[in-house]
PDB file of N, CA and C in Angstrom:
ATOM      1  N   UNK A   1      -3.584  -7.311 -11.864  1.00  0.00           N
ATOM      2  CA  UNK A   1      -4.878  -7.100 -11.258  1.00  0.00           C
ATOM      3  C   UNK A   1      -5.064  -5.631 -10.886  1.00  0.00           C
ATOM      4  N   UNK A   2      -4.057  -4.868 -10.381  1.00  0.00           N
ATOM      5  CA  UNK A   2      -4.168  -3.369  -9.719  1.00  0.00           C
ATOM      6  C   UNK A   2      -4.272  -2.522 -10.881  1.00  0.00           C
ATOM      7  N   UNK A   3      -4.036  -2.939 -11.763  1.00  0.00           N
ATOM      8  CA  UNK A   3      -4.386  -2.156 -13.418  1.00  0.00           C
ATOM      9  C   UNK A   3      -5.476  -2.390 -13.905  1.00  0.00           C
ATOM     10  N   UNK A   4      -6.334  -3.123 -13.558  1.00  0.00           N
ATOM     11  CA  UNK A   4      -7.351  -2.881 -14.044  1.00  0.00           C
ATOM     12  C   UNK A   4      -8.651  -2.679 -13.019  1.00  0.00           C
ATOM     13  N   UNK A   5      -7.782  -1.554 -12.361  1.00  0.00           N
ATOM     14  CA  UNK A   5      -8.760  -0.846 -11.448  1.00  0.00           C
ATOM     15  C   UNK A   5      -9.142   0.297 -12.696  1.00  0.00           C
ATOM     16  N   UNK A   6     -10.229   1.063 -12.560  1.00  0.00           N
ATOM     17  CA  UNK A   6     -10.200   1.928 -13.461  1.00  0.00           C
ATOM     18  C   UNK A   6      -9.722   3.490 -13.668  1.00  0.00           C
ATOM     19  N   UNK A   7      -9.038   3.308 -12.154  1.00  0.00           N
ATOM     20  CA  UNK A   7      -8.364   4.802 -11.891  1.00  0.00           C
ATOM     21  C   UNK A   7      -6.992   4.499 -12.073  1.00  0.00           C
ATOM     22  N   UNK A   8      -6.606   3.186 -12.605  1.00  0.00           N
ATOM     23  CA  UNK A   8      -5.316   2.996 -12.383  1.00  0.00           C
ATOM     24  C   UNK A   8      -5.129   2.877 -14.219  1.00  0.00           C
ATOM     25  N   UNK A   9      -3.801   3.435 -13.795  1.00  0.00           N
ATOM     26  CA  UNK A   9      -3.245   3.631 -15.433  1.00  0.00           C
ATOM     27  C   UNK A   9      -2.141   2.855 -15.801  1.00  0.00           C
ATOM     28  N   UNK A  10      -1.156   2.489 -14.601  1.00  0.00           N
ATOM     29  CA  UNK A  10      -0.142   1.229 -15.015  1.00  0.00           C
ATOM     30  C   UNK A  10       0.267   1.351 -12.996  1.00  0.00           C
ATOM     31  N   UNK A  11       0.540   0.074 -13.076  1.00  0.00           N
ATOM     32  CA  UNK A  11       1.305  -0.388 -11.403  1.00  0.00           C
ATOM     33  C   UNK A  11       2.197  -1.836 -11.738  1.00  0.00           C
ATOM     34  N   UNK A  12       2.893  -2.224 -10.967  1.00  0.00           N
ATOM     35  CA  UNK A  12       4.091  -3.102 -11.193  1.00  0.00           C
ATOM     36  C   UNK A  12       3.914  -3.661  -8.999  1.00  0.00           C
ATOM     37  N   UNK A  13       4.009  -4.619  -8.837  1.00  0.00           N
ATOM     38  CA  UNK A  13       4.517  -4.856  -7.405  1.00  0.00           C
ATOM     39  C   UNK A  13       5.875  -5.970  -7.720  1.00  0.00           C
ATOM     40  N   UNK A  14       6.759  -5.266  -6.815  1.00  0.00           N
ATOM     41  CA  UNK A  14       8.157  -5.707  -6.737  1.00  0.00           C
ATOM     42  C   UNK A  14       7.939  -6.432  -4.796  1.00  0.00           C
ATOM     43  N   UNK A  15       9.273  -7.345  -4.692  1.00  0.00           N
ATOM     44  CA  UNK A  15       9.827  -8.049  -3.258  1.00  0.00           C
ATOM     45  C   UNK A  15      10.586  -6.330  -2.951  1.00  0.00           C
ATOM     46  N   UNK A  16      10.506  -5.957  -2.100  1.00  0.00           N
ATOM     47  CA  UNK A  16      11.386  -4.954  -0.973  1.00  0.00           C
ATOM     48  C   UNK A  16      11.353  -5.980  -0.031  1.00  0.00           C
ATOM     49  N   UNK A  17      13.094  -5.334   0.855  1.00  0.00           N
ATOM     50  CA  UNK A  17      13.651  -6.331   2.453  1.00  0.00           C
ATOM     51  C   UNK A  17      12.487  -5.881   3.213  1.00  0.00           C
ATOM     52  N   UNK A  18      12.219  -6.137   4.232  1.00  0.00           N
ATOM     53  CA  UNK A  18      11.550  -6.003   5.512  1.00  0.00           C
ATOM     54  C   UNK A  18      12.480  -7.442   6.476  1.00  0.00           C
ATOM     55  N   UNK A  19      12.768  -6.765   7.396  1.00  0.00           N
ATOM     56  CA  UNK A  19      13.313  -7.291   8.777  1.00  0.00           C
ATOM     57  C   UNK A  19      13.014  -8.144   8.987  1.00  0.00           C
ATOM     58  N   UNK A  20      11.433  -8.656   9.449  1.00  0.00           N
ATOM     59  CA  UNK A  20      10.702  -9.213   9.708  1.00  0.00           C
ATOM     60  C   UNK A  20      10.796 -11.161   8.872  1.00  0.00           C
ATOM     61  N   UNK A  21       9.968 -10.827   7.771  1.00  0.00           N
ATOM     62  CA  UNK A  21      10.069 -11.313   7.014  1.00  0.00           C
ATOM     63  C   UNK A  21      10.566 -11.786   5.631  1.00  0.00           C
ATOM     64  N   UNK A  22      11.425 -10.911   5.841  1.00  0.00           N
ATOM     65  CA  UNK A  22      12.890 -11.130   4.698  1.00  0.00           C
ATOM     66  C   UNK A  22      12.813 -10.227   3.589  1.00  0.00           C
ATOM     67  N   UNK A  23      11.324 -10.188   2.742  1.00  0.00           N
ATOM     68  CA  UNK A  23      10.768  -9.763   1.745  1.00  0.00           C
ATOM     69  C   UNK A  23       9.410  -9.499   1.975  1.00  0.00           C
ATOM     70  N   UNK A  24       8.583  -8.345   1.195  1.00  0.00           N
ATOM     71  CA  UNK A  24       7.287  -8.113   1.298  1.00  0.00           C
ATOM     72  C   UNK A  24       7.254  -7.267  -0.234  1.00  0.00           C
ATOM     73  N   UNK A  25       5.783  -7.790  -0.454  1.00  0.00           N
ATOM     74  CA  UNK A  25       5.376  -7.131  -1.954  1.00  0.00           C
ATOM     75  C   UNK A  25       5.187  -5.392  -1.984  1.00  0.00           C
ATOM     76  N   UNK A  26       5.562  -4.695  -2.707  1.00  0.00           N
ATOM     77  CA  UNK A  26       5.262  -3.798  -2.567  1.00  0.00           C
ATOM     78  C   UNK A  26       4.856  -2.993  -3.898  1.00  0.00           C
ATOM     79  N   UNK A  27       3.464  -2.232  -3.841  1.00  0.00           N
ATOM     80  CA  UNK A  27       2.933  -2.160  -5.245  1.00  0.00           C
ATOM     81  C   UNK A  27       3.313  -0.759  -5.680  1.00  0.00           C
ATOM     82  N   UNK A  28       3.676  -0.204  -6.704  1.00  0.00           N
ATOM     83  CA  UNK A  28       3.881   0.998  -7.301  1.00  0.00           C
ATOM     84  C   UNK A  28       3.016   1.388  -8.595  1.00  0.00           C
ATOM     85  N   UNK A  29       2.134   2.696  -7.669  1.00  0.00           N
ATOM     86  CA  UNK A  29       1.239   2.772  -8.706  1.00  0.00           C
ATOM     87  C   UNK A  29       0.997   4.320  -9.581  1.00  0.00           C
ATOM     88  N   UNK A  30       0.860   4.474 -10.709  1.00  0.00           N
ATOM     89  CA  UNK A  30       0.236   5.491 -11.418  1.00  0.00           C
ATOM     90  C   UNK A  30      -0.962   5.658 -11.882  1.00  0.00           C
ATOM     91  N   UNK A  31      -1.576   6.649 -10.944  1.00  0.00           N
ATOM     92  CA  UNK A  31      -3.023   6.893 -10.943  1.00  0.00           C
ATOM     93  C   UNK A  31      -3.705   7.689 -12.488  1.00  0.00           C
ATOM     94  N   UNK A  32      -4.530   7.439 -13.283  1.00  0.00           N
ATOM     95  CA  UNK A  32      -4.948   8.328 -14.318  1.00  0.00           C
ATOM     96  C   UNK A  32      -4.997   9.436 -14.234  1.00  0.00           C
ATOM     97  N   UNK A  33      -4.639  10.630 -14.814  1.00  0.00           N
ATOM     98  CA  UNK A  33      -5.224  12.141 -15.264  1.00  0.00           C
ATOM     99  C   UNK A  33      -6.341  12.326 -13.989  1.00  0.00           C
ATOM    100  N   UNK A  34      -6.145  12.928 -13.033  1.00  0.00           N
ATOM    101  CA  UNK A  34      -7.282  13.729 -12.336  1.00  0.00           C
ATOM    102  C   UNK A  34      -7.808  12.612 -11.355  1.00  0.00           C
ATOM    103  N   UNK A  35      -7.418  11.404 -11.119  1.00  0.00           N
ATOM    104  CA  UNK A  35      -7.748  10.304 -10.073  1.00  0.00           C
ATOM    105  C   UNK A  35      -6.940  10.456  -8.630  1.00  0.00           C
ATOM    106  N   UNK A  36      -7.442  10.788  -7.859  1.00  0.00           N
ATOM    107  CA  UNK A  36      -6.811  10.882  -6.492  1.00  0.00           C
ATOM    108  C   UNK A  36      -5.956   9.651  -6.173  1.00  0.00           C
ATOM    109  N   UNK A  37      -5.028   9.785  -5.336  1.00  0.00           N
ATOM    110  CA  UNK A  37      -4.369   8.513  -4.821  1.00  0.00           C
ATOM    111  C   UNK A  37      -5.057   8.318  -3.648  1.00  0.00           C
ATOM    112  N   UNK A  38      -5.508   6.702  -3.575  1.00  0.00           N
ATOM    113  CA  UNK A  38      -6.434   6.526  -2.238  1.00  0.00           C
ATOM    114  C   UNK A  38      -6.015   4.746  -2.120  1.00  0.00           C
ATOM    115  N   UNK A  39      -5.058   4.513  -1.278  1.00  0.00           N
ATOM    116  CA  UNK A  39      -4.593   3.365  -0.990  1.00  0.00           C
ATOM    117  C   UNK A  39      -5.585   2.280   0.015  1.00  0.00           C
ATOM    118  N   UNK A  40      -6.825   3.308   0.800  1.00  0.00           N
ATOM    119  CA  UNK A  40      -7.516   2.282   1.326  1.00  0.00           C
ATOM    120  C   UNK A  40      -8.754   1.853   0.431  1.00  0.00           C
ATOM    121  N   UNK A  41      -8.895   2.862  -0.558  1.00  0.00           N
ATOM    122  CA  UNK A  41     -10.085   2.295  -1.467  1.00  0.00           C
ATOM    123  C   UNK A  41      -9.810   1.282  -2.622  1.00  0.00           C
ATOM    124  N   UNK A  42      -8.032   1.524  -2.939  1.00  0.00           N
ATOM    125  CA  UNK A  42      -7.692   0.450  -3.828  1.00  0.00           C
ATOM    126  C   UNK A  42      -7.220  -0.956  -2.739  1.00  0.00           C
ATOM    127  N   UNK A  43      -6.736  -0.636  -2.028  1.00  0.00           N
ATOM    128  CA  UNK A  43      -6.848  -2.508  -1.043  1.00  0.00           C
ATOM    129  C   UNK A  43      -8.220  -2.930  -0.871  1.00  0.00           C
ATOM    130  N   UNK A  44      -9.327  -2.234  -0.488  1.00  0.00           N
ATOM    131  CA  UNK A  44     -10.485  -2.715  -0.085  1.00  0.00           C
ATOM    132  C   UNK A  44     -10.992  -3.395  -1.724  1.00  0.00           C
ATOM    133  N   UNK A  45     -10.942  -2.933  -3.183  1.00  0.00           N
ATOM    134  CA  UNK A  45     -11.376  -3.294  -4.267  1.00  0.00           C
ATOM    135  C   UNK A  45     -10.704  -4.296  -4.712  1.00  0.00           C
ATOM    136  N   UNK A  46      -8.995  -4.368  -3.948  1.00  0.00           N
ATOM    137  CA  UNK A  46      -8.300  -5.478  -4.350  1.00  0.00           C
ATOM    138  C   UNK A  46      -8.925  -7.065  -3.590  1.00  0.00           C
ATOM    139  N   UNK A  47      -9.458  -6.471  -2.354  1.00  0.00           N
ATOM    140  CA  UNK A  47      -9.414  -7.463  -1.632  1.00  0.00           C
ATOM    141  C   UNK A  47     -10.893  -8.264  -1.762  1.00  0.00           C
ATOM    142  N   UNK A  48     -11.558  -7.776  -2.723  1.00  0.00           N
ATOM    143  CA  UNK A  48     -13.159  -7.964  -3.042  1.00  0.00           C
ATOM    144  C   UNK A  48     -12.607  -8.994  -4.952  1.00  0.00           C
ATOM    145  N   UNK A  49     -11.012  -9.167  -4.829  1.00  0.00           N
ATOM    146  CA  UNK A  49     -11.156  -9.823  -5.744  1.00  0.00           C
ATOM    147  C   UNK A  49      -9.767 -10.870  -5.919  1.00  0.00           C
ATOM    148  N   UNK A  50      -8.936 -10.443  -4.798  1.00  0.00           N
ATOM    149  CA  UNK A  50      -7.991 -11.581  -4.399  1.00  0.00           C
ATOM    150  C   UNK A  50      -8.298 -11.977  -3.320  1.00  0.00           C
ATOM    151  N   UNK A  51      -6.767 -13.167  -2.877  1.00  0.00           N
ATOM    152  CA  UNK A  51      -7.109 -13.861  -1.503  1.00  0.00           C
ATOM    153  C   UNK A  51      -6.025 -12.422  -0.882  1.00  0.00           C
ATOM    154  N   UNK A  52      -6.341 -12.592   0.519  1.00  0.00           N
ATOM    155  CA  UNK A  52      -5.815 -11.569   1.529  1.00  0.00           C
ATOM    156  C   UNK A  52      -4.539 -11.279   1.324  1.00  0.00           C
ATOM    157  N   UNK A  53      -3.364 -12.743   0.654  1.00  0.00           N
ATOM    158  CA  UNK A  53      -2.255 -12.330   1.089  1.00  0.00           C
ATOM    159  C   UNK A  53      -1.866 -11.913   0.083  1.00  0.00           C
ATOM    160  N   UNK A  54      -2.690 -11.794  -0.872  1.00  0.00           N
ATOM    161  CA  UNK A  54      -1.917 -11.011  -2.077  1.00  0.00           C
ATOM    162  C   UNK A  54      -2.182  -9.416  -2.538  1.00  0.00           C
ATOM    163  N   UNK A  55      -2.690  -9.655  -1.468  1.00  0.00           N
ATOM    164  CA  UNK A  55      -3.123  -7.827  -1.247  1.00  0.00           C
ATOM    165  C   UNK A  55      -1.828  -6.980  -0.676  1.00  0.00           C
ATOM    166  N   UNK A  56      -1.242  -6.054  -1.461  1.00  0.00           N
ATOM    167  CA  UNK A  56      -0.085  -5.260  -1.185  1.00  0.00           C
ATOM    168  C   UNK A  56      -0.640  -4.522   0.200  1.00  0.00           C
ATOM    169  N   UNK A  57       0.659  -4.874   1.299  1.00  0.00           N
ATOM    170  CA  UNK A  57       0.099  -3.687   2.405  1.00  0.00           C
ATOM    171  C   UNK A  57       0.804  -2.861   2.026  1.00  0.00           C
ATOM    172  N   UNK A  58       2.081  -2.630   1.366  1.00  0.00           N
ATOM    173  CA  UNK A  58       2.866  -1.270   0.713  1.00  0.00           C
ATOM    174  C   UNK A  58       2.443  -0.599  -0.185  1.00  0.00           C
ATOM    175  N   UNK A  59       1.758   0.139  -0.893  1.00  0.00           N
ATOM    176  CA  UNK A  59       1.999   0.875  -1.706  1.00  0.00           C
ATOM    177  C   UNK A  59       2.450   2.456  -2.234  1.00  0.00           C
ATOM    178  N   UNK A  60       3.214   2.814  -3.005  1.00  0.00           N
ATOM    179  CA  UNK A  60       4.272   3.996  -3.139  1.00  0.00           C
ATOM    180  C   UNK A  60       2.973   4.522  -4.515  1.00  0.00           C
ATOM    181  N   UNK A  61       2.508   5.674  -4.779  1.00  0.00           N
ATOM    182  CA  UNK A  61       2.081   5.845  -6.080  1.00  0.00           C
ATOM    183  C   UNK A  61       2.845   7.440  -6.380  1.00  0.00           C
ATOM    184  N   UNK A  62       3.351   7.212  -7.966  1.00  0.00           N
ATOM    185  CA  UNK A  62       4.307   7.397  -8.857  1.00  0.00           C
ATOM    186  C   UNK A  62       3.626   8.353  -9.691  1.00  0.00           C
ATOM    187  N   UNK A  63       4.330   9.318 -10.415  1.00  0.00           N
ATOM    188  CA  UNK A  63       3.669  10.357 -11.581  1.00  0.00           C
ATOM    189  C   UNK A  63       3.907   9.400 -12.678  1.00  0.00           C
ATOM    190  N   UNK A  64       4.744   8.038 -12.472  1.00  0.00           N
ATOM    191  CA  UNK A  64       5.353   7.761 -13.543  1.00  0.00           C
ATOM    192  C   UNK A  64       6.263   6.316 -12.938  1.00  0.00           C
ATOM    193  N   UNK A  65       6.097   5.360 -13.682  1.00  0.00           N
ATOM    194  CA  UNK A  65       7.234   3.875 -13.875  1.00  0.00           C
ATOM    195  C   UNK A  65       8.448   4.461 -14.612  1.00  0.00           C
ATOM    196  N   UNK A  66       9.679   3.739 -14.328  1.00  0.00           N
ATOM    197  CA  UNK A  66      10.227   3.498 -14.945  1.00  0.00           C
ATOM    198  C   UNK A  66      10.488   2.105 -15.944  1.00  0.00           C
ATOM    199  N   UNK A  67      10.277   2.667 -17.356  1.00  0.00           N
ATOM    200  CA  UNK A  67      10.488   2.031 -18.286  1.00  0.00           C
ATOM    201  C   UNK A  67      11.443   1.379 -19.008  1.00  0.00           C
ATOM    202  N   UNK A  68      11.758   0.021 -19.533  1.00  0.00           N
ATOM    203  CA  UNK A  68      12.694  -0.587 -20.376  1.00  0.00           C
ATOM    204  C   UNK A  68      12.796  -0.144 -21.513  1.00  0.00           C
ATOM    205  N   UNK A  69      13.649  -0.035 -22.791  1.00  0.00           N
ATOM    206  CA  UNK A  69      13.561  -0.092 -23.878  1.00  0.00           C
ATOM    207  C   UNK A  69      12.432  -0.468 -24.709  1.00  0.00           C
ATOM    208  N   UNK A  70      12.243  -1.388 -24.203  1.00  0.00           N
ATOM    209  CA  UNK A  70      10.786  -2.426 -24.394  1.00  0.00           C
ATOM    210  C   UNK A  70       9.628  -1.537 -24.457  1.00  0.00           C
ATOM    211  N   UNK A  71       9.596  -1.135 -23.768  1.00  0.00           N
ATOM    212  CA  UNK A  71       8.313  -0.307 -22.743  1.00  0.00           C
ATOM    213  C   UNK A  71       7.596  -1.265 -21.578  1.00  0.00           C
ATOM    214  N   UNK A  72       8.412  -2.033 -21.400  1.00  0.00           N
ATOM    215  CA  UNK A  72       8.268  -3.127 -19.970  1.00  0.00           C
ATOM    216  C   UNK A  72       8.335  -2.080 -18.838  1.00  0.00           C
ATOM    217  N   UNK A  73       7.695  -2.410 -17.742  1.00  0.00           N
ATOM    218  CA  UNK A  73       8.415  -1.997 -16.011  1.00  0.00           C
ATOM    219  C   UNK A  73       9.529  -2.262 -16.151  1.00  0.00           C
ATOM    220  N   UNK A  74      10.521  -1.149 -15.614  1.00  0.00           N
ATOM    221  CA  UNK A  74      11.978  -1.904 -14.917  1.00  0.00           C
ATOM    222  C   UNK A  74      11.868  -2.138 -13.672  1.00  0.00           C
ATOM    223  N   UNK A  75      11.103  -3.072 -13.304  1.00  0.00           N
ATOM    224  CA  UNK A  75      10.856  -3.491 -11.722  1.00  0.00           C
ATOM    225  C   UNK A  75      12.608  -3.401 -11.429  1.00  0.00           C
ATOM    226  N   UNK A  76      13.534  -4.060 -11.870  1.00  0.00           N
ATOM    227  CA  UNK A  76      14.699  -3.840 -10.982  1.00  0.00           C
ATOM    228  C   UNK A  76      15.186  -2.107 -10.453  1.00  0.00           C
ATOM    229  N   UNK A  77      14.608  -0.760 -11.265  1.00  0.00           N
ATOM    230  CA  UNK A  77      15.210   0.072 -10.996  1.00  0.00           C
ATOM    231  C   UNK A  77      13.855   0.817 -10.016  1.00  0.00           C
ATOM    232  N   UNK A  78      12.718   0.078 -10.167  1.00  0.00           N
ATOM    233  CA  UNK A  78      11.879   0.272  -8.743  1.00  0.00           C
ATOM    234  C   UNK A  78      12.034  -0.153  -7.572  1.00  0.00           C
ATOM    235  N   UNK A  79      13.199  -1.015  -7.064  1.00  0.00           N
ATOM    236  CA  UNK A  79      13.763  -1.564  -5.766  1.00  0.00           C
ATOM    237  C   UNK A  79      14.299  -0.628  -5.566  1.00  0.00           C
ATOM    238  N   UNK A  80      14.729   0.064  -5.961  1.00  0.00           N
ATOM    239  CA  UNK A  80      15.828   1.561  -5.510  1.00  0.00           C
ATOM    240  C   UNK A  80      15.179   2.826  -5.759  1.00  0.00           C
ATOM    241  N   UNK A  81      14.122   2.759  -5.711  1.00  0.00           N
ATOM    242  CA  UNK A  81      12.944   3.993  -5.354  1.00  0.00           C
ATOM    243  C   UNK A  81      12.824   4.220  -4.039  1.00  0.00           C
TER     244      UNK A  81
END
């Protein structure tokens, strides 16, 4: 869903610990060529099209994912970002 914002060029959300609640989503994003990073304008657009709790309150934005062979996310080597 966070990819097809139109400033967004690729994002991945991974589980990170939190204390609290054991685990929390956390989204990692790469913004297009010349698109500002603006985390309250992308929750407010997320939230005009999910339910609340699937709205990342974390997000980290990236020059860049790390990639599989594949050209998959390596969500596992984004837990250790």
């Amino acid at each position: 869903m966070i990819c097809s914002h139109p400033q967004v060029s690729l994002a991945a959300v991974v589980g990170v610990p939190d204390e609290v609640l054991g685990e929390r989503a956390k989204a990692y994003i790469v913004m297009n060529p010349g698109a500002p990073p603006d985390p309250e304008a992308l929750r407010h657009w997320l939230a005009d099209r999910l339910p609340e709790w699937m709205v990342p309150e974390l997000m980290e934005f990236l020059p860049a994912l790390p990639l599989t062979a594949t050209g998959k996310v390596a969500r596992a080597a984004l837990r250790s970002v």
